[in-house]
Protein backbone atom coordinates (compact mmCIF):
# COMPACT_ATOMS: atom_id res chain seq x y z
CA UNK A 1 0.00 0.00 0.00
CA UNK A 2 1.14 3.70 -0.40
CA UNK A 3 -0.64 6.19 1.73
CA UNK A 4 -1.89 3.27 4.42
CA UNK A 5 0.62 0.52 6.05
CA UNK A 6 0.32 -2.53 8.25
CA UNK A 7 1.95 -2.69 11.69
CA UNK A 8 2.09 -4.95 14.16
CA UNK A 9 -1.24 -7.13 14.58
CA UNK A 10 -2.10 -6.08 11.16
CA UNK A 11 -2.79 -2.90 12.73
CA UNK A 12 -3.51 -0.25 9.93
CA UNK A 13 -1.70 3.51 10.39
CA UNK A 14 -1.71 6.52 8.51
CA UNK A 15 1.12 8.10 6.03
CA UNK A 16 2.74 8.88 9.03
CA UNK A 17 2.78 5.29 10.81
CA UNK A 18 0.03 6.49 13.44
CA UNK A 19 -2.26 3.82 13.89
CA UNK A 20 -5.49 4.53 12.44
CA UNK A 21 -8.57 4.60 14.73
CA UNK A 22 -11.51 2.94 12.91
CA UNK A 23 -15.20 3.69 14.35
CA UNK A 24 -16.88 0.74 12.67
CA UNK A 25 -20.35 0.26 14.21
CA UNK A 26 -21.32 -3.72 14.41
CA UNK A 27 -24.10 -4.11 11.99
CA UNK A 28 -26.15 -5.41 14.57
CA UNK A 29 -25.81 -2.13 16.08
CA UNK A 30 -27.29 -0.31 12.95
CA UNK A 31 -31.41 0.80 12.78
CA UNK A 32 -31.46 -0.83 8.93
CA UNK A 33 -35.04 0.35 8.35
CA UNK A 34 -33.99 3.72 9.72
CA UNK A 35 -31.43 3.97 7.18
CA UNK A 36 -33.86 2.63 4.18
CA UNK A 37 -36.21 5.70 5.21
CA UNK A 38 -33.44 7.99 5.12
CA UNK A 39 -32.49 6.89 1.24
CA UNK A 40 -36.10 6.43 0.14
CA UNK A 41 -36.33 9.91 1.36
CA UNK A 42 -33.55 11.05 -0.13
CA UNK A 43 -34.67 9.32 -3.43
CA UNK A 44 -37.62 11.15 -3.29
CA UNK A 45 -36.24 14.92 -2.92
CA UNK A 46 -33.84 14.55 -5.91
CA UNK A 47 -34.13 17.16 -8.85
CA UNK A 48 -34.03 15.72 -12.07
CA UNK A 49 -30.09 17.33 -12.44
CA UNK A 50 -29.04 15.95 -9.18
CA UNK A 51 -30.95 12.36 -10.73
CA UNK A 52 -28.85 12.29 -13.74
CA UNK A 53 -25.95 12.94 -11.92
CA UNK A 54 -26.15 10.15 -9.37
CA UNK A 55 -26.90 7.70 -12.27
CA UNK A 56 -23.75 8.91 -14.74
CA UNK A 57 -21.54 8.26 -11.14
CA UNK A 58 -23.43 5.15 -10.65
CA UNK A 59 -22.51 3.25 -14.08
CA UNK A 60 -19.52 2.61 -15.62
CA UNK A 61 -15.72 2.07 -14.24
CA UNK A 62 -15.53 4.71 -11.90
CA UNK A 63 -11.83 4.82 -12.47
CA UNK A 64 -12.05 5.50 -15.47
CA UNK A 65 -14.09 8.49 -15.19
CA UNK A 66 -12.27 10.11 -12.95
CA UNK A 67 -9.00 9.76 -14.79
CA UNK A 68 -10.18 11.39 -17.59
CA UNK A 69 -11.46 14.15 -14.88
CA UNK A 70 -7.87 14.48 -14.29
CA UNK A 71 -6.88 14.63 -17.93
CA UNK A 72 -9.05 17.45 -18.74
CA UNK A 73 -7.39 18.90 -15.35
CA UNK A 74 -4.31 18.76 -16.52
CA UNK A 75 -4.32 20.31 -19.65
CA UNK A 76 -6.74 23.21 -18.27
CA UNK A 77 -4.08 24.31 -15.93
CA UNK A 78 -1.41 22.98 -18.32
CA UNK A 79 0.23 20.48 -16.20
CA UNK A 80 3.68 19.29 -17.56
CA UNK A 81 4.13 15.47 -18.12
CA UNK A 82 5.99 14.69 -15.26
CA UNK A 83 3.38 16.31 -12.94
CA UNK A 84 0.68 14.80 -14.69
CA UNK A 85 2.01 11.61 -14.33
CA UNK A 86 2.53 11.96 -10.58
CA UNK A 87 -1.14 13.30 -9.93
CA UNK A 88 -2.28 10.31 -12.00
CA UNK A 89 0.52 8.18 -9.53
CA UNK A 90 -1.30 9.70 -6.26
CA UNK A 91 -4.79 8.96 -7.53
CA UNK A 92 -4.21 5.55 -8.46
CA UNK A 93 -2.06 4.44 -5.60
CA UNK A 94 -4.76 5.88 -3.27
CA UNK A 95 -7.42 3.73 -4.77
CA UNK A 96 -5.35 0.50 -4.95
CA UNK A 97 -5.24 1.63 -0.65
CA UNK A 98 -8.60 1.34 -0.99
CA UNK A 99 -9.02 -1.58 -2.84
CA UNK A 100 -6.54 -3.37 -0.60
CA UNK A 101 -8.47 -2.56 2.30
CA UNK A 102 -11.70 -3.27 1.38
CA UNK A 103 -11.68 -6.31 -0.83
């Protein structure tokens, strides 16, 4: 991993070896019908832009997406190559973190 490491116990800490402090509820723990309301509610608020924007997020490789966010990024602020490749080095090592840690 880049930005996360494993320590003793396969304890997880931060870029800057502190151990991370998770506050994980137990899913037992968790009102799941009070949660359902809150998304049907949710659901039922959204404007048709907000609607269409949930659903382009929702499909497709998400990675994907987002690099090509970063493209366009780069050449709006006319990012060299070498820092272009090192955003695009951040981004992806952060979600292979991710990836790591949840899968």
């Amino acid at each position: 991993m880049f930005f996360i490491y494993r320590g003793a116990n396969h304890q997880f800490l931060d870029v800057l070896k502190q151990p991370i402090k998770w506050i994980i509820k137990q899913p037992n723990q968790i009102d799941w019908d009070h949660e359902l309301f809150i998304v049907k509610q949710t659901l039922l608020s959204l404007t048709a832009e907000q609607r269409k924007s949930a659903e382009y997020w929702a499909t497709g490789e998400l990675t994907a997406k987002i690099s090509s966010l970063l493209y366009e990024l780069a050449e709006k602020y006319q990012l060299g190559t070498p820092s272009c490749a090192r955003m695009l080095g951040y981004y992806h090592a952060a979600i292979n973190d991710t990836c790591v840690m949840s899968w």
